[in-house]
C-alpha atoms as a PDB file:
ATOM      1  CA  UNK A   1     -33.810 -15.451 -14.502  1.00  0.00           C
ATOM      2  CA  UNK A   2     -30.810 -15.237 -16.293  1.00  0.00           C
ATOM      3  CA  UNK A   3     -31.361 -10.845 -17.142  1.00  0.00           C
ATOM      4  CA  UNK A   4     -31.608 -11.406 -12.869  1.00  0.00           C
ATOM      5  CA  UNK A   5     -28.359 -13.151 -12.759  1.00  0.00           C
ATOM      6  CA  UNK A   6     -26.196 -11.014 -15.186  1.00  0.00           C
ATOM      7  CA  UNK A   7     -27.287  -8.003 -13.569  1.00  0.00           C
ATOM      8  CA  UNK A   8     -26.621  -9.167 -10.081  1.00  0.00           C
ATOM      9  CA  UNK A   9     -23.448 -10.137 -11.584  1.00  0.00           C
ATOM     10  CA  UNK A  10     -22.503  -6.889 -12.815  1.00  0.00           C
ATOM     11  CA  UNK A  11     -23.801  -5.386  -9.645  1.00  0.00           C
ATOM     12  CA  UNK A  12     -21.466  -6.840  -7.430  1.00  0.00           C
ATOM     13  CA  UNK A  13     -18.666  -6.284 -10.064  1.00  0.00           C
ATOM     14  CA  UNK A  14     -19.103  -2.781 -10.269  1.00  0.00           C
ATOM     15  CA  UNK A  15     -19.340  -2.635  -5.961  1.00  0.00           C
ATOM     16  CA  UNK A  16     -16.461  -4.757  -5.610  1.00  0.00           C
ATOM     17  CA  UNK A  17     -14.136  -2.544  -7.990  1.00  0.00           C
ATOM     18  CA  UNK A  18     -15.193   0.853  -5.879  1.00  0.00           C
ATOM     19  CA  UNK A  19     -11.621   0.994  -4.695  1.00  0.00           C
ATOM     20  CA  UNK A  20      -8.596   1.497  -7.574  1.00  0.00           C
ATOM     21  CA  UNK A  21      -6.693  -1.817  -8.015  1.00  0.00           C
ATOM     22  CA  UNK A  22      -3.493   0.355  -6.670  1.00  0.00           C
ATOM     23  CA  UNK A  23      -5.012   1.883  -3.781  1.00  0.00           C
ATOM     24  CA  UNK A  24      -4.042   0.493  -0.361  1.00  0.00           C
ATOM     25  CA  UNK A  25      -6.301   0.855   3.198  1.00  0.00           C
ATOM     26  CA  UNK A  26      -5.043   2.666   5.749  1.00  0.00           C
ATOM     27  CA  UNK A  27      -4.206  -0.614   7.666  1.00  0.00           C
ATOM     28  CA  UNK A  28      -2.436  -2.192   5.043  1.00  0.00           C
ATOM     29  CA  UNK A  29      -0.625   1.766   4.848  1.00  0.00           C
ATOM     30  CA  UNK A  30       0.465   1.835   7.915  1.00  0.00           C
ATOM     31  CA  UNK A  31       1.774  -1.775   8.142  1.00  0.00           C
ATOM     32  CA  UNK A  32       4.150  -1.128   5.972  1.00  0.00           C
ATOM     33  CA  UNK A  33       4.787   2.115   7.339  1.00  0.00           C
ATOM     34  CA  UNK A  34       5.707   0.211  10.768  1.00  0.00           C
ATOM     35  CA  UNK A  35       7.644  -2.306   8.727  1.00  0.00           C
ATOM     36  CA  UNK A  36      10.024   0.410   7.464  1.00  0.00           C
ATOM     37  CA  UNK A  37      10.134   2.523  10.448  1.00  0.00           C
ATOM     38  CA  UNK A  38      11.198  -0.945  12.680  1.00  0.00           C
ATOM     39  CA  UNK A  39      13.909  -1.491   9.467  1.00  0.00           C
ATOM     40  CA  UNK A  40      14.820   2.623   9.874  1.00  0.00           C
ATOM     41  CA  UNK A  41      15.512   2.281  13.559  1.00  0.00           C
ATOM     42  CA  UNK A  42      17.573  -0.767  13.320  1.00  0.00           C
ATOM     43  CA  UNK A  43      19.557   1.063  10.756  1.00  0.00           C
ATOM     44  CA  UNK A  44      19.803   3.920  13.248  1.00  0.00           C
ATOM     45  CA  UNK A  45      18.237   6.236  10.764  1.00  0.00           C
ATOM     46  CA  UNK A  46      16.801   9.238  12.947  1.00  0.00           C
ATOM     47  CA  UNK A  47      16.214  10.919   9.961  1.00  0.00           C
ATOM     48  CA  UNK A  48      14.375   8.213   8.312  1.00  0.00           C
ATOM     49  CA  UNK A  49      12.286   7.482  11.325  1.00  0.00           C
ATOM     50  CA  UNK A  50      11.127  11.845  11.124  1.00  0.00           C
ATOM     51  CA  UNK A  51       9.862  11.319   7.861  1.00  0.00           C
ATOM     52  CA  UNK A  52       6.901   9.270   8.865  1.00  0.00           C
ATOM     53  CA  UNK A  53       6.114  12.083  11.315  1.00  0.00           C
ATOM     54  CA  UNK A  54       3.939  14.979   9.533  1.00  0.00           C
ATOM     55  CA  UNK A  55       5.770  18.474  10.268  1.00  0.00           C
ATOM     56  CA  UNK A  56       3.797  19.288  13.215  1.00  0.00           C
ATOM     57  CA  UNK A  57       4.223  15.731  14.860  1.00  0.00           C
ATOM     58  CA  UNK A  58       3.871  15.389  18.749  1.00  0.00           C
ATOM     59  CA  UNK A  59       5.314  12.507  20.323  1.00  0.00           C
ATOM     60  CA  UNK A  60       4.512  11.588  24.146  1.00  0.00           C
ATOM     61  CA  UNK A  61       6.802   9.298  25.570  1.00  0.00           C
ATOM     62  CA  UNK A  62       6.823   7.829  28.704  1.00  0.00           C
ATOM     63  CA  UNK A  63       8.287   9.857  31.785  1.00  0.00           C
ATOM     64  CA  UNK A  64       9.216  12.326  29.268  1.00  0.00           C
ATOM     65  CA  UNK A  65       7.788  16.254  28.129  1.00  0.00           C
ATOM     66  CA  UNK A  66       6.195  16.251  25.471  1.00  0.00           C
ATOM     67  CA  UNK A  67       7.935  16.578  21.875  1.00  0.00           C
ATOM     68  CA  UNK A  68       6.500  19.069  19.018  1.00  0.00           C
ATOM     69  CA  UNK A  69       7.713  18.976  15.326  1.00  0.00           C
ATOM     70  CA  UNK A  70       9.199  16.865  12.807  1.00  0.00           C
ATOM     71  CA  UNK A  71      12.735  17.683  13.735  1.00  0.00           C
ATOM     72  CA  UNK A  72      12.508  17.403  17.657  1.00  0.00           C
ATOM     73  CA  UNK A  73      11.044  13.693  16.870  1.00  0.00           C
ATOM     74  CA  UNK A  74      14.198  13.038  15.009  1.00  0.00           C
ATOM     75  CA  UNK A  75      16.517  14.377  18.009  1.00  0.00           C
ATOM     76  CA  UNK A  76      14.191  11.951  20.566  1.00  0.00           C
ATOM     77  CA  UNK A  77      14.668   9.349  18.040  1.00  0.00           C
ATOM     78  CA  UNK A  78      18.847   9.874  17.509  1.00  0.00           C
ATOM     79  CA  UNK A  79      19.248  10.397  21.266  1.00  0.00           C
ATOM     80  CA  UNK A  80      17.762   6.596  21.902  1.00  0.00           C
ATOM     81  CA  UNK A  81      19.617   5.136  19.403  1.00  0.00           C
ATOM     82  CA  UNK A  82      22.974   7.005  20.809  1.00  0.00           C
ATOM     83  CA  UNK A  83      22.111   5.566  23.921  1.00  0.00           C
ATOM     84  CA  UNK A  84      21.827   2.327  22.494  1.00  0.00           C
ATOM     85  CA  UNK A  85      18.141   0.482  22.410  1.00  0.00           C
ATOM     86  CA  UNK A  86      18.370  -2.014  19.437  1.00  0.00           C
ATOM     87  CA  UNK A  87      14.999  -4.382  18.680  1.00  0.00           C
ATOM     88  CA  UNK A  88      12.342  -2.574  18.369  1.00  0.00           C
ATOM     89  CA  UNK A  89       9.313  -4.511  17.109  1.00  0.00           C
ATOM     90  CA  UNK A  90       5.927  -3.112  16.299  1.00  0.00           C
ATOM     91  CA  UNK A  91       2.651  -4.740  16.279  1.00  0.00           C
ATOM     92  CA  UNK A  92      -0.979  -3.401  15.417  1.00  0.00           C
ATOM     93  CA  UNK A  93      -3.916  -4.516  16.836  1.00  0.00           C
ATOM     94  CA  UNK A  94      -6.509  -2.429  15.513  1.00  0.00           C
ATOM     95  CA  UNK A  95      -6.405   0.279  12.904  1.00  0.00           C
ATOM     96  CA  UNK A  96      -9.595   2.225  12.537  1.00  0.00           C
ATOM     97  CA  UNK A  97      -9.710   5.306   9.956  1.00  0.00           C
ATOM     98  CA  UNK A  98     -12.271   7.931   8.773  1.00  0.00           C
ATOM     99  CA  UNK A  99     -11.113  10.457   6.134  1.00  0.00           C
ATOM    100  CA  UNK A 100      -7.684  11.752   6.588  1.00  0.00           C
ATOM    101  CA  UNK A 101      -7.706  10.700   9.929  1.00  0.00           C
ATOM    102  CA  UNK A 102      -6.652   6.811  11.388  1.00  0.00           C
ATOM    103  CA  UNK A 103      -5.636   5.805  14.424  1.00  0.00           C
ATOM    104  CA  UNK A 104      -3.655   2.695  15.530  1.00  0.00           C
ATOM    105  CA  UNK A 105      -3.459   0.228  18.863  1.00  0.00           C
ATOM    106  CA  UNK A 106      -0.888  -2.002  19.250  1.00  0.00           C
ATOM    107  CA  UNK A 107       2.349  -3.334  21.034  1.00  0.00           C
ATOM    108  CA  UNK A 108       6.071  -3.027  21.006  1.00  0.00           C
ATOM    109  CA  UNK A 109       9.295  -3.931  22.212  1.00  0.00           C
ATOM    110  CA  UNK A 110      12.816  -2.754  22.377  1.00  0.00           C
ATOM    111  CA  UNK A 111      16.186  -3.889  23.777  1.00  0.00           C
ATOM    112  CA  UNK A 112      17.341  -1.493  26.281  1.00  0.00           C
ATOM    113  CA  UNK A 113      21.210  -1.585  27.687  1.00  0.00           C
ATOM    114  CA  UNK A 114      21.292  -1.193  31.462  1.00  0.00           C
ATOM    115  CA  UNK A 115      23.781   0.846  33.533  1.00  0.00           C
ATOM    116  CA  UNK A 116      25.615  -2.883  34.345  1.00  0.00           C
ATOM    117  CA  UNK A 117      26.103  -3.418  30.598  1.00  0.00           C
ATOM    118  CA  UNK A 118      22.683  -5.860  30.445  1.00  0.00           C
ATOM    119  CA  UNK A 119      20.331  -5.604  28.400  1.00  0.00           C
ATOM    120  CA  UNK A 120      16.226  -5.880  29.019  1.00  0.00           C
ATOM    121  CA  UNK A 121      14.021  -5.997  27.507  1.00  0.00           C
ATOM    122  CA  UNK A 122      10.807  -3.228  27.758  1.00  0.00           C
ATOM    123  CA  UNK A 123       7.585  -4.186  26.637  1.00  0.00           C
ATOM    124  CA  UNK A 124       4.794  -1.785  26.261  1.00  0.00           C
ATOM    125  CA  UNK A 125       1.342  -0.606  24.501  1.00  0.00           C
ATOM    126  CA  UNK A 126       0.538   2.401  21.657  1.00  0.00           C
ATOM    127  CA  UNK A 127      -2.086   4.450  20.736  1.00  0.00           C
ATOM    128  CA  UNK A 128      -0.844   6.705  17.533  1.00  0.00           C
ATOM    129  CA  UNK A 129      -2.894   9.276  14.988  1.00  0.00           C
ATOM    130  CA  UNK A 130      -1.903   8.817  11.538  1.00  0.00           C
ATOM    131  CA  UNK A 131      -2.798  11.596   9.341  1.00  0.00           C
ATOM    132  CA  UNK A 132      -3.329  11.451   5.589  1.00  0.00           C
ATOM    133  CA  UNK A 133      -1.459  14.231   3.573  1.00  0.00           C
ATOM    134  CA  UNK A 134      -1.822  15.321   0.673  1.00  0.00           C
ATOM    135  CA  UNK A 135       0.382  13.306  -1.122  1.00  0.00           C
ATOM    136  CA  UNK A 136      -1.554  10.652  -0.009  1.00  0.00           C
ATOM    137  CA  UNK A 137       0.855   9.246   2.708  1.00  0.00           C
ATOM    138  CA  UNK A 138      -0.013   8.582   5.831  1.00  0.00           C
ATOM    139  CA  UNK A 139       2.076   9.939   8.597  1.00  0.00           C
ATOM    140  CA  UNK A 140       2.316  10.001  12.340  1.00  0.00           C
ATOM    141  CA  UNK A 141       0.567  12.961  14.005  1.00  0.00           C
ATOM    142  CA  UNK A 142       0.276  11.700  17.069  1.00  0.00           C
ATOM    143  CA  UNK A 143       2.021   9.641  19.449  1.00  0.00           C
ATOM    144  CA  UNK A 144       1.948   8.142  22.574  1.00  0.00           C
ATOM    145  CA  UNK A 145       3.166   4.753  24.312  1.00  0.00           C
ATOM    146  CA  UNK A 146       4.254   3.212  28.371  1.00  0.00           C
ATOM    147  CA  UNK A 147       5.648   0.705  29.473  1.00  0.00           C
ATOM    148  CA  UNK A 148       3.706  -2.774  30.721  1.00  0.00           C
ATOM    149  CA  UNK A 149       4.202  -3.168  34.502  1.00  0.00           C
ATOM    150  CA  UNK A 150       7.123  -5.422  35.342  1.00  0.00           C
ATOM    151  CA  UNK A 151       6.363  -8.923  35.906  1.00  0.00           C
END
């Protein structure tokens, strides 16, 4: 009983420790990836906010064509923060990922300045397709978000 035990023991050891102690899951990734993109935008870093694109990004905002490559992301980006949204917050719902390949649900806000100097508030829904590279960061490949209906 106790050869049963040790082995079962070492069993679940050697199972448990499959991962490396440094290696983080795509989720946990990507969490922090939305954590510094949300702290990027509200330093108005357009720049900053590219990098977590890969090179051949494609964004697909709302009421909007369609935007290929790392460096037309940045220009979206820098022409929203020109025009002034402020507060953007990001939340995941679901992250799901097989291989290189991940992709995220989830919400978000942002503060948006109206043509009579108010502000509002837009509140809206995400579906994005992080890619692994091969520097074992995971980027945004895809993107895509709308707008709620108003209430």
């Amino acid at each position: 009983m106790r050869y049963f035990l040790a082995s079962f023991c070492f069993i679940a050891l050697v199972i448990g420790a499959g991962e490396p102690a440094g290696a983080q899951t795509a989720q946990s990734s990507i969490e922090a990836n939305n954590a510094d993109f949300v702290a990027k935008f509200a330093a108005k870093d357009a720049k900053g906010l590219a990098q977590h694109y890969t090179e051949d990004a494609v964004a697909f905002p709302p009421n909007e064509n369609r935007v290929a490559g790392r460096e037309s992301v940045q220009k979206m980006w820098q022409s929203w923060i020109d025009a002034g949204l402020t507060d953007l917050t990001l939340k995941a719902a679901q992250v799901e990922e097989s291989g290189n390949l991940a992709y995220e649900e989830g919400t978000y806000s942002i503060k948006i300045p109206g043509k009579d100097g108010k502000t509002s508030e837009e509140i809206g829904k995400y579906i994005v397709v992080w890619k692994k590279g091969d520097d074992g960061e995971w980027r945004l490949h895809r993107d895509i978000w709308n707008t709620n209906p108003a209430k």
